[in-house]
N, C-alpha and C. Protein backbone atom coordinates (compact mmCIF):
# COMPACT_ATOMS: atom_id res chain seq x y z
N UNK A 1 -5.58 -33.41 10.97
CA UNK A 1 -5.95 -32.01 11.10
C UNK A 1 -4.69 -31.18 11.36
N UNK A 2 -3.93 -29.97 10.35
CA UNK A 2 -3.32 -29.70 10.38
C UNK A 2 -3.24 -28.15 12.35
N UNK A 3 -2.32 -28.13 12.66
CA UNK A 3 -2.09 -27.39 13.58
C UNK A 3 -1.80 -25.78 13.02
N UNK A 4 -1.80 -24.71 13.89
CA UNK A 4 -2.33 -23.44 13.57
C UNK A 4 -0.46 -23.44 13.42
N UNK A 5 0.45 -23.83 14.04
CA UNK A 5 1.93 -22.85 12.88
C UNK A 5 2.28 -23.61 11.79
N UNK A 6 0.99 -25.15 11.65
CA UNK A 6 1.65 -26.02 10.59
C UNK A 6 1.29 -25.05 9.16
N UNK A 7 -0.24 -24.33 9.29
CA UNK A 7 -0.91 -23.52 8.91
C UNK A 7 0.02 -22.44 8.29
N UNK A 8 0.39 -21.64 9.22
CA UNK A 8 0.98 -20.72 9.01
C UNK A 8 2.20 -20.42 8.26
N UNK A 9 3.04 -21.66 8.68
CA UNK A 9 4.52 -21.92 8.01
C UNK A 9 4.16 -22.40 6.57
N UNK A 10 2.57 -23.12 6.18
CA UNK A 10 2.43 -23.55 4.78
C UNK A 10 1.77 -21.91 4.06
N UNK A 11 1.09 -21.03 4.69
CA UNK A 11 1.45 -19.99 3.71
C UNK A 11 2.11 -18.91 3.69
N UNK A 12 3.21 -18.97 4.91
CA UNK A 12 4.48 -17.83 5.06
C UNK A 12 5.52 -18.62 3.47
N UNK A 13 5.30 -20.26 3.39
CA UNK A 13 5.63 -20.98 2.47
C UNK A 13 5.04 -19.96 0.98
N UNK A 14 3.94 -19.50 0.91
CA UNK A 14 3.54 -19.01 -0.12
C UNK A 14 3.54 -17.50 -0.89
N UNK A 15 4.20 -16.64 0.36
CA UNK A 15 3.97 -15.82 0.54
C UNK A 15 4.52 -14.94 -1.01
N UNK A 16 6.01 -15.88 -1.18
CA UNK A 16 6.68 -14.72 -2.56
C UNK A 16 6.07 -14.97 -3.31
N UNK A 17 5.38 -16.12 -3.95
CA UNK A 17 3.94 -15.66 -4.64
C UNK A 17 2.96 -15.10 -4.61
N UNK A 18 2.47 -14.78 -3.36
CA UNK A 18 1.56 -14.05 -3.43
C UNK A 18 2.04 -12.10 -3.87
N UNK A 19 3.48 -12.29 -3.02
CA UNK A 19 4.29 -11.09 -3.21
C UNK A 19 3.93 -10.65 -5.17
N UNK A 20 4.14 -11.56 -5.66
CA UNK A 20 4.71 -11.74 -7.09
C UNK A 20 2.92 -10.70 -7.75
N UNK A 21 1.81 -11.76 -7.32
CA UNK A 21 0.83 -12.03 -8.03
C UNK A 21 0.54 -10.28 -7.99
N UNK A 22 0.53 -9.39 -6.14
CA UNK A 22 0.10 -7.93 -5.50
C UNK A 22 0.84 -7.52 -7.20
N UNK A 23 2.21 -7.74 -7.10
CA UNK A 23 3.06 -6.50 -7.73
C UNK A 23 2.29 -6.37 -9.34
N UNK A 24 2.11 -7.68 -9.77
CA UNK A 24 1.81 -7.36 -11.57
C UNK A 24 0.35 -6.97 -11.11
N UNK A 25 -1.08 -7.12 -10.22
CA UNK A 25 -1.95 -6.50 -10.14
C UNK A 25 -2.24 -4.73 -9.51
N UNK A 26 -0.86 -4.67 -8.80
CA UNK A 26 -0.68 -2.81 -8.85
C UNK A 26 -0.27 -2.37 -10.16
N UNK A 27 0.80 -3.30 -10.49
CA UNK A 27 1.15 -2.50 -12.39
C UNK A 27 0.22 -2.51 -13.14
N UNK A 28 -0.89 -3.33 -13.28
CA UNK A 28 -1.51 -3.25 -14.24
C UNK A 28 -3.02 -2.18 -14.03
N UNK A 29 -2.93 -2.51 -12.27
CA UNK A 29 -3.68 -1.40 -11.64
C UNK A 29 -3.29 0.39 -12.38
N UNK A 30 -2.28 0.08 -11.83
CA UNK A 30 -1.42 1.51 -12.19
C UNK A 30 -1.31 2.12 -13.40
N UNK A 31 -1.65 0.56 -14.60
CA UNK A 31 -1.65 1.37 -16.07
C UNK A 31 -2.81 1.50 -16.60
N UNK A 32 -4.20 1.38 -15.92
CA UNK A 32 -5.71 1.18 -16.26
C UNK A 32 -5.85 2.19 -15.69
N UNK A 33 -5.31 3.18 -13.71
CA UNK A 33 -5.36 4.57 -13.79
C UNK A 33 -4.90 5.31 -14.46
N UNK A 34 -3.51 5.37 -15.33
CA UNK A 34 -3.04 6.34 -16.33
C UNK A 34 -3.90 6.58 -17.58
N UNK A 35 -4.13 5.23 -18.34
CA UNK A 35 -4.89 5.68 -19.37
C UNK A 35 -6.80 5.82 -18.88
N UNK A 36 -7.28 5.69 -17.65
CA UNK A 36 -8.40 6.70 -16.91
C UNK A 36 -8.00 7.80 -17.28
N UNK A 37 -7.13 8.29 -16.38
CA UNK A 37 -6.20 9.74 -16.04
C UNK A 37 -6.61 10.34 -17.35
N UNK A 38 -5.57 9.81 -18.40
CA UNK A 38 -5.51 10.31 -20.11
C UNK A 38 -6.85 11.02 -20.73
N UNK A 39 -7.66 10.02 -20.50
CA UNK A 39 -9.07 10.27 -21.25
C UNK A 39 -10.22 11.00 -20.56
N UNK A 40 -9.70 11.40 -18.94
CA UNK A 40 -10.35 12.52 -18.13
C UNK A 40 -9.59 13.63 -18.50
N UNK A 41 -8.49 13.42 -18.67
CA UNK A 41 -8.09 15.01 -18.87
C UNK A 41 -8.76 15.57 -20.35
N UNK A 42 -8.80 14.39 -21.36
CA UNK A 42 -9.13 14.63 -22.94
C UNK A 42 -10.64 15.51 -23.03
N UNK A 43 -11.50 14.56 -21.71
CA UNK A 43 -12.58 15.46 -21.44
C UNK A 43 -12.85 16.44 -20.90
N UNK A 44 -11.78 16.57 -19.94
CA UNK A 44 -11.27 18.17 -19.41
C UNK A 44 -11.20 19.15 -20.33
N UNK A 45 -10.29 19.09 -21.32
CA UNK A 45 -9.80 19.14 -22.06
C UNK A 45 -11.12 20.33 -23.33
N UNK A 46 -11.58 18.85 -24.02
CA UNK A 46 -12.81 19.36 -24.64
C UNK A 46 -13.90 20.63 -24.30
N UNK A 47 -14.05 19.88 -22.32
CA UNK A 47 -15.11 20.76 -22.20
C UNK A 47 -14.88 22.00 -21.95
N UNK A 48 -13.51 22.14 -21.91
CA UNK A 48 -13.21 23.96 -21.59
C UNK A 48 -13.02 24.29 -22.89
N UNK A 49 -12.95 23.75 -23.90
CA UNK A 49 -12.83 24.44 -25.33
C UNK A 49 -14.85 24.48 -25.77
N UNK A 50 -15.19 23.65 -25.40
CA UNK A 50 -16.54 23.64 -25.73
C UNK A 50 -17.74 24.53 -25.03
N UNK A 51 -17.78 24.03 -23.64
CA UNK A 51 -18.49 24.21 -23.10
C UNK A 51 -18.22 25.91 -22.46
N UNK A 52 -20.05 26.28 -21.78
CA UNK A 52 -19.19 27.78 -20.59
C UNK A 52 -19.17 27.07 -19.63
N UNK A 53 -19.45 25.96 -18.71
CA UNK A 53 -19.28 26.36 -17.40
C UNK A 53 -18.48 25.50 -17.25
N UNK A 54 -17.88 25.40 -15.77
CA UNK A 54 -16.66 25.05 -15.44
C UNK A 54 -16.58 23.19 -15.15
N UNK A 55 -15.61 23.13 -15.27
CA UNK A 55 -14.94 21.62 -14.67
C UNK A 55 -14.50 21.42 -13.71
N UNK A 56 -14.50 20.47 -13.61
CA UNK A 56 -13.40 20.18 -12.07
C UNK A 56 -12.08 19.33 -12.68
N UNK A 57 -11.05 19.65 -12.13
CA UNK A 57 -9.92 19.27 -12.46
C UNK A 57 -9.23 18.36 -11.34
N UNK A 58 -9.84 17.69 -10.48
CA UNK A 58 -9.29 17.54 -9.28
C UNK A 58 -9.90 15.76 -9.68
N UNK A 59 -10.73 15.31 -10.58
CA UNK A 59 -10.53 14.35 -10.91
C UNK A 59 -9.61 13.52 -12.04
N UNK A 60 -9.26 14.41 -12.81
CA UNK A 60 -8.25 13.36 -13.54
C UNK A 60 -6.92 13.88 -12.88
N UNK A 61 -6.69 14.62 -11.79
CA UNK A 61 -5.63 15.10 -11.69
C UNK A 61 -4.75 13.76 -10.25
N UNK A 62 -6.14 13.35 -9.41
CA UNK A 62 -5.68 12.56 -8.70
C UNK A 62 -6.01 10.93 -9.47
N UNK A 63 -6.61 11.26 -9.98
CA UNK A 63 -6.24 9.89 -10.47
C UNK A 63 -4.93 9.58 -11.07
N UNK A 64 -4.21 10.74 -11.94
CA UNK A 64 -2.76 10.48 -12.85
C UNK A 64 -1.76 10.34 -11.30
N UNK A 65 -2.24 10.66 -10.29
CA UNK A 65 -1.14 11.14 -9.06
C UNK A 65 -1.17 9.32 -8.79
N UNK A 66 -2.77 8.69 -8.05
CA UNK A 66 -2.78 7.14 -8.00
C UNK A 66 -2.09 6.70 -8.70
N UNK A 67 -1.91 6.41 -10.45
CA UNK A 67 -1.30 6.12 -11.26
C UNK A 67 -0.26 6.19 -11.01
N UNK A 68 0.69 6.98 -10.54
CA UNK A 68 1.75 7.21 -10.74
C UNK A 68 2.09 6.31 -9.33
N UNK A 69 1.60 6.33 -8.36
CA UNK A 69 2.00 6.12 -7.02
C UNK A 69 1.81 4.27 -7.34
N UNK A 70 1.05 4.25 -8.07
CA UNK A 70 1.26 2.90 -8.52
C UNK A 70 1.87 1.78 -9.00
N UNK A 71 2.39 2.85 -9.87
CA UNK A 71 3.57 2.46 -11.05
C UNK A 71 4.59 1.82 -10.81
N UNK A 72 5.13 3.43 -9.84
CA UNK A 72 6.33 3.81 -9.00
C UNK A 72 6.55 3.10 -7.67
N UNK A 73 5.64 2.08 -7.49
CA UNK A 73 5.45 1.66 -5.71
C UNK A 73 6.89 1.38 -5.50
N UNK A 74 7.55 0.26 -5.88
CA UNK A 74 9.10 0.29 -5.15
C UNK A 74 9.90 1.37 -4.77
N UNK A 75 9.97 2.25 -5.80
CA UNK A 75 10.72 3.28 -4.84
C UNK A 75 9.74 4.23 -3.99
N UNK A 76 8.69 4.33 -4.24
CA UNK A 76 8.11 4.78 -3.04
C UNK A 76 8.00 4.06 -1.92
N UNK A 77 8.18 2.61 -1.98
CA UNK A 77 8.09 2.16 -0.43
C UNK A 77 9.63 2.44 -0.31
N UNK A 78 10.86 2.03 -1.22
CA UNK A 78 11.90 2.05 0.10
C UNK A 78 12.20 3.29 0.30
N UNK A 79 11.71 4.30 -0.15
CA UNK A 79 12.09 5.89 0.21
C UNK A 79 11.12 5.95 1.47
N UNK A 80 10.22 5.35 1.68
CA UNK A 80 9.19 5.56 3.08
C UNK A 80 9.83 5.08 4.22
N UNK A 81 9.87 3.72 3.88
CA UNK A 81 10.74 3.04 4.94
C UNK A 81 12.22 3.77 5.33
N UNK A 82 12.92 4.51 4.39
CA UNK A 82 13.89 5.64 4.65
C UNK A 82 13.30 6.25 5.57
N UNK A 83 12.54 7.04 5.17
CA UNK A 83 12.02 7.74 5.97
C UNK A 83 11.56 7.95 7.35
N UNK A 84 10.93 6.94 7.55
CA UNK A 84 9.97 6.06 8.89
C UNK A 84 11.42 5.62 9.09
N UNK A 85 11.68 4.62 9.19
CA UNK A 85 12.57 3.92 9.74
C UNK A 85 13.98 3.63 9.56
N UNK A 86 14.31 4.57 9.08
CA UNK A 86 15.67 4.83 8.37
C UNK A 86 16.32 3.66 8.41
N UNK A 87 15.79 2.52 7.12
CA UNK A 87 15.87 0.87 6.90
C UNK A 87 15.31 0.79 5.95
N UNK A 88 16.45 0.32 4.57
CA UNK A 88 15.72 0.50 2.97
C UNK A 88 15.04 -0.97 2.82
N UNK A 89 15.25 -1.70 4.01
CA UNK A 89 14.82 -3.17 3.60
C UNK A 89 13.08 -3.29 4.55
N UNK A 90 11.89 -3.01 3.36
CA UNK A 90 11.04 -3.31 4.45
C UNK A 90 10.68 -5.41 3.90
N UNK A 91 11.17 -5.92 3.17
CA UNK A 91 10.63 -6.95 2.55
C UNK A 91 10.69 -8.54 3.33
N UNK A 92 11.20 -8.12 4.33
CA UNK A 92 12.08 -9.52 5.35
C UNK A 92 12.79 -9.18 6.34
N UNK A 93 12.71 -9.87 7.42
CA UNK A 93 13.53 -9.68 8.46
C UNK A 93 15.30 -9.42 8.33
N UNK A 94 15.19 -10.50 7.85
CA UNK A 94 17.06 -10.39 7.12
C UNK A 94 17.93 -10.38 8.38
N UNK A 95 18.85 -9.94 8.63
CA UNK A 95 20.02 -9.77 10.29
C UNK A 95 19.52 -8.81 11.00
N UNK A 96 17.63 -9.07 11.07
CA UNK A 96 17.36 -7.64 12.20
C UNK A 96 16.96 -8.81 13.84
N UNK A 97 18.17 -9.72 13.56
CA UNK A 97 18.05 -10.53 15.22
C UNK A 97 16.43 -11.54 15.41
N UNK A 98 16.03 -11.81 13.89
CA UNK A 98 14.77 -12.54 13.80
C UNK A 98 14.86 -13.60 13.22
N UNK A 99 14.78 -14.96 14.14
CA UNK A 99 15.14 -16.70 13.65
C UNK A 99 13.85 -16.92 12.42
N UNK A 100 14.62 -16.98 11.45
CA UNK A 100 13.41 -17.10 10.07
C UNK A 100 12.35 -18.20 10.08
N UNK A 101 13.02 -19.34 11.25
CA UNK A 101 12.25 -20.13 11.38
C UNK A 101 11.05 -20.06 12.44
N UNK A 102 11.01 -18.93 13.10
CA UNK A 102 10.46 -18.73 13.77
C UNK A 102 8.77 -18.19 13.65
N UNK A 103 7.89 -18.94 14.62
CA UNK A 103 6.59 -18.52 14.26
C UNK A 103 6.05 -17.07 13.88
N UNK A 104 6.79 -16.06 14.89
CA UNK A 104 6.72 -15.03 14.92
C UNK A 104 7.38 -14.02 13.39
N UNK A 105 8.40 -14.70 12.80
CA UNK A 105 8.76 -14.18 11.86
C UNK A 105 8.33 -14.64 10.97
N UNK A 106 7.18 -15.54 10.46
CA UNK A 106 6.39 -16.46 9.51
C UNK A 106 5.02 -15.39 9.62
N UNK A 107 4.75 -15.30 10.97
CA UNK A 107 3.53 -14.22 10.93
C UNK A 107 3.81 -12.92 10.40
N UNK A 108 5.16 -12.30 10.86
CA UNK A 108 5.55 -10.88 10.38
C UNK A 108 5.39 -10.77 9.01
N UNK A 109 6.04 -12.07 7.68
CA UNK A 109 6.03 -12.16 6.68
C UNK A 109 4.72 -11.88 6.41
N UNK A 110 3.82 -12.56 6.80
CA UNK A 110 2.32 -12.75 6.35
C UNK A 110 1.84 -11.12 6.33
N UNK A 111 2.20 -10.72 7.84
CA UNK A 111 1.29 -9.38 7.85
C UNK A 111 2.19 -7.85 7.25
N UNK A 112 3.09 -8.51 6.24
CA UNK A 112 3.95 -7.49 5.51
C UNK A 112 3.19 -7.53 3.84
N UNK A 113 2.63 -8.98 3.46
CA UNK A 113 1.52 -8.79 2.88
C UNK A 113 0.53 -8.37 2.67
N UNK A 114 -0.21 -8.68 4.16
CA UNK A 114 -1.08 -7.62 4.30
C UNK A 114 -1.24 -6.30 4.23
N UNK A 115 -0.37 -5.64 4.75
CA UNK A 115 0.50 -4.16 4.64
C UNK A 115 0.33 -4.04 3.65
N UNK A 116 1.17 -4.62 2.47
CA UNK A 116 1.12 -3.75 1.37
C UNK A 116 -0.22 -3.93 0.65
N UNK A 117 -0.71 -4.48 0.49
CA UNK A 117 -2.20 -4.80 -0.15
C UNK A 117 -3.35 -3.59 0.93
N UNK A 118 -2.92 -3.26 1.93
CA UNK A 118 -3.78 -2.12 2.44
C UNK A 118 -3.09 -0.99 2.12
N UNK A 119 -1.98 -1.02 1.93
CA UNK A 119 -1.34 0.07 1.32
C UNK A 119 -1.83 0.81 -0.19
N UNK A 120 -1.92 -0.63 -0.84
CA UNK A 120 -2.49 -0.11 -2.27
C UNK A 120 -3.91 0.22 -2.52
N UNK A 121 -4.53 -0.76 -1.22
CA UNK A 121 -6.08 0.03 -1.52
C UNK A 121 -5.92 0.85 -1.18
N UNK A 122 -5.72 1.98 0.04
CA UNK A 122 -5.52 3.38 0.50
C UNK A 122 -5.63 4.05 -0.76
N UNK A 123 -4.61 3.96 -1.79
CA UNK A 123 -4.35 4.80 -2.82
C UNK A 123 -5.92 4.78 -3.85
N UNK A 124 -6.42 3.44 -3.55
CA UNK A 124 -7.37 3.07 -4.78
C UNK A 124 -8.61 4.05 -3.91
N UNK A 125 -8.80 4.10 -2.37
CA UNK A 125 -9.71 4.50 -2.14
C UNK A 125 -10.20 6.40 -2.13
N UNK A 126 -8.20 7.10 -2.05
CA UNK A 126 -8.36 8.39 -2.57
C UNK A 126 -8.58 8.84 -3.46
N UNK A 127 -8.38 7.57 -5.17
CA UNK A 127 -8.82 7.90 -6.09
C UNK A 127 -10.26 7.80 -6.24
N UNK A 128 -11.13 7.00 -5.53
CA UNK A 128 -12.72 6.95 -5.19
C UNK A 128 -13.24 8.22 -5.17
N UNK A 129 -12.43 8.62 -4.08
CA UNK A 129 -12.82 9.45 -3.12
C UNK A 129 -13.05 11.24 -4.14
N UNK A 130 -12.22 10.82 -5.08
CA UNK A 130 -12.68 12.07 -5.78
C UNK A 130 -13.20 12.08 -6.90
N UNK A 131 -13.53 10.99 -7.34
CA UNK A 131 -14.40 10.90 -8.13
C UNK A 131 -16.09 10.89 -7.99
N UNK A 132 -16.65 10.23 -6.82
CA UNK A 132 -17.67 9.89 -6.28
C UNK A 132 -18.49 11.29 -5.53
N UNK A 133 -18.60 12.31 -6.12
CA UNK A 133 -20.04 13.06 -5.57
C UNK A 133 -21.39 12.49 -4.27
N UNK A 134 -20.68 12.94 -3.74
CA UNK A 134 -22.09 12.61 -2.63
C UNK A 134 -21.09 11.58 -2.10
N UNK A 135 -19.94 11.22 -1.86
CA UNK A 135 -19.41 10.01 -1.43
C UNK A 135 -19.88 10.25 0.30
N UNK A 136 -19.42 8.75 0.68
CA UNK A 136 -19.15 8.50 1.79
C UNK A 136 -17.92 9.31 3.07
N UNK A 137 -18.79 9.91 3.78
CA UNK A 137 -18.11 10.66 4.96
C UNK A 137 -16.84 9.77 5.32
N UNK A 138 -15.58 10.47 5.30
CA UNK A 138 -14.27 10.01 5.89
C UNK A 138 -14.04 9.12 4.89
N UNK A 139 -14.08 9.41 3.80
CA UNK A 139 -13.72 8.37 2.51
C UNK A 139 -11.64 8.88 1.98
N UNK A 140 -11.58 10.27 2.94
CA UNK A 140 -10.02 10.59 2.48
C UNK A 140 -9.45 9.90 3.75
N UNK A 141 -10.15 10.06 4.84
CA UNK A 141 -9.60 9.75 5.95
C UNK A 141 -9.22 8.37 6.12
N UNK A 142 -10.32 7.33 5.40
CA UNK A 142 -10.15 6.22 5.61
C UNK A 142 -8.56 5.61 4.94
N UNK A 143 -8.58 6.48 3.46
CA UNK A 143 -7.92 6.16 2.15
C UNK A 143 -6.19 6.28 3.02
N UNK A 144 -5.78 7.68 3.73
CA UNK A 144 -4.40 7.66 4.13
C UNK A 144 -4.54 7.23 5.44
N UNK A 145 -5.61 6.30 6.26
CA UNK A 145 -5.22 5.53 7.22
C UNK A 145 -4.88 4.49 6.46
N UNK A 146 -5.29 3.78 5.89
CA UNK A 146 -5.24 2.40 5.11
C UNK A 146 -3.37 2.67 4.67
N UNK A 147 -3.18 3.75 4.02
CA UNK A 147 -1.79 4.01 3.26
C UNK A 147 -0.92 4.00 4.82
N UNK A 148 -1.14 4.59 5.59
CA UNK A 148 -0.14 4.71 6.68
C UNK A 148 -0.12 3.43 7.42
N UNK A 149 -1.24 2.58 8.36
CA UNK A 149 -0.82 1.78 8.60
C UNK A 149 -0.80 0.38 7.55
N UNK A 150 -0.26 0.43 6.06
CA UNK A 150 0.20 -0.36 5.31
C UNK A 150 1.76 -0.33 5.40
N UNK A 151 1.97 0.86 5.83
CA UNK A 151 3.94 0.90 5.57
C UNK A 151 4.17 0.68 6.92
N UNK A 152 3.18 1.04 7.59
CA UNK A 152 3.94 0.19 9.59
C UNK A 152 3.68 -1.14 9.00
N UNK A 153 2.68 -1.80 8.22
CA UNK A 153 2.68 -3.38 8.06
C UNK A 153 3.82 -3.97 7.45
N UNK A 154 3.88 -2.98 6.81
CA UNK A 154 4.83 -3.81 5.18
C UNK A 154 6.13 -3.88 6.33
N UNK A 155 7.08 -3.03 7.26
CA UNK A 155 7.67 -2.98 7.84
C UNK A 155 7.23 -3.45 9.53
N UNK A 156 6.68 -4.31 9.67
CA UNK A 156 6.28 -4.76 11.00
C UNK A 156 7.35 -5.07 11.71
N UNK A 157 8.48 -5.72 11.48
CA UNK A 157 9.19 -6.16 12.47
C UNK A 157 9.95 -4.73 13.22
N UNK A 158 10.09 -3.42 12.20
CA UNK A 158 10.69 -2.09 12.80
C UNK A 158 9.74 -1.74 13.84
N UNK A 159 8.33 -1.48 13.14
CA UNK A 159 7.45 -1.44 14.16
C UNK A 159 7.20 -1.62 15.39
N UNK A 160 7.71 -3.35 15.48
CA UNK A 160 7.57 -3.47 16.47
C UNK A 160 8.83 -3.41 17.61
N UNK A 161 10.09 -3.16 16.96
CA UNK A 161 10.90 -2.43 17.48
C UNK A 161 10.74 -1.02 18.15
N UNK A 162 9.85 -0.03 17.31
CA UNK A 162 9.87 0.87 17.69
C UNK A 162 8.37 0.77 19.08
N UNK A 163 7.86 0.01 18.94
CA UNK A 163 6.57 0.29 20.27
C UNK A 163 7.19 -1.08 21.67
N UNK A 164 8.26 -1.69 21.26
CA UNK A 164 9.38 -2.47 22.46
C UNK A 164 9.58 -1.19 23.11
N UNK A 165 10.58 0.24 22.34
CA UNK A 165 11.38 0.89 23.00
C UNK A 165 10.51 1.98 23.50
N UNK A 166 9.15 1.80 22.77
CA UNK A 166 8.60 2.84 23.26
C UNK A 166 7.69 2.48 24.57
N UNK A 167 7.00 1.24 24.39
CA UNK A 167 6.20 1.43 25.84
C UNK A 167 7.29 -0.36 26.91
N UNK A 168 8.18 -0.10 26.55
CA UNK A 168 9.37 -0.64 27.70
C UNK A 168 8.71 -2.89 27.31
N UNK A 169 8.43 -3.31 26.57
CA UNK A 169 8.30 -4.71 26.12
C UNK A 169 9.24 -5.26 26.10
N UNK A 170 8.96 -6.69 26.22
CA UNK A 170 9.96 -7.68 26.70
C UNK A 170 9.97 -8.02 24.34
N UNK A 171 11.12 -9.04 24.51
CA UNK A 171 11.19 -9.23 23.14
C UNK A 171 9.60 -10.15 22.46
N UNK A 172 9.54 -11.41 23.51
CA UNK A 172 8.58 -12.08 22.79
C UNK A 172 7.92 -12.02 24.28
């Protein structure tokens, strides 16, 4: 019976695959919202040449925005992590004083996965969110919590730098 860091170290072991598998399912995510996007606007499009009454434009418009945020994810994360944490590296501990072999930095890996995979639903759930009439209460709210704490995930080890200095924590 395997033990809980034998566990852990066999899928921190897995993790750049899994890294691999997120990235080509946001790209391909990202190119199934553009050509959405395309063929809402085409009907946009039509129905103001056709029709009298009005459209809404606020659905193909966030969907081409998802799309794009999709596409584009690398440089939108390391421009975030600029941002937040003025540290272009959110992908690994690297010389931020964290033993790679360490349990704690096997878990960080894991939940930098996680991060970004809540990161990308966030985006999938604002594009819901305006499409869906009658949706579900706090369906935007939910969408840029999911996006925000995905980039504290994807970057956990800053994180947790920054709540050490902030509420006075010992290292481990």
């Amino acid at each position: 019976m395997p033990s809980i860091p034998d566990i852990i170290k066999h899928l921190n072991d897995q993790v750049p695959d899994f890294w691999r598998l997120a990235t080509a399912v946001t790209f391909v995510m990202g190119l199934f919202f553009a050509f959405r996007s395309f063929f809402e606007f085409k009907i946009y499009g039509e129905m103001r040449v056709m029709m009298s009454y009005s459209t809404n434009i606020m659905k193909p418009l966030s969907t081409l925005i998802v799309a794009i945020m999709l596409l584009f994810w690398p440089g939108i994360v390391h421009n975030t992590m600029i941002t937040f944490f003025q540290h272009p590296r959110p992908y690994g501990p690297g010389s931020q004083g964290f033993d790679p072999s360490s349990i704690y930095t096997m878990m960080g890996n894991i939940i930098q996965l996680v991060g970004f995979i809540a990161f990308i639903r966030g985006w999938i759930l604002l594009a819901r969110a305006a499409h869906q009439s009658g949706q579900q209460p706090g369906m935007i709210g939910k969408g840029i919590t999911h996006i925000v704490a995905g980039i504290f995930a994807v970057n956990i080890f800053e994180t947790w730098r920054v709540i050490q200095a902030t509420f006075g924590f010992s290292a481990y």
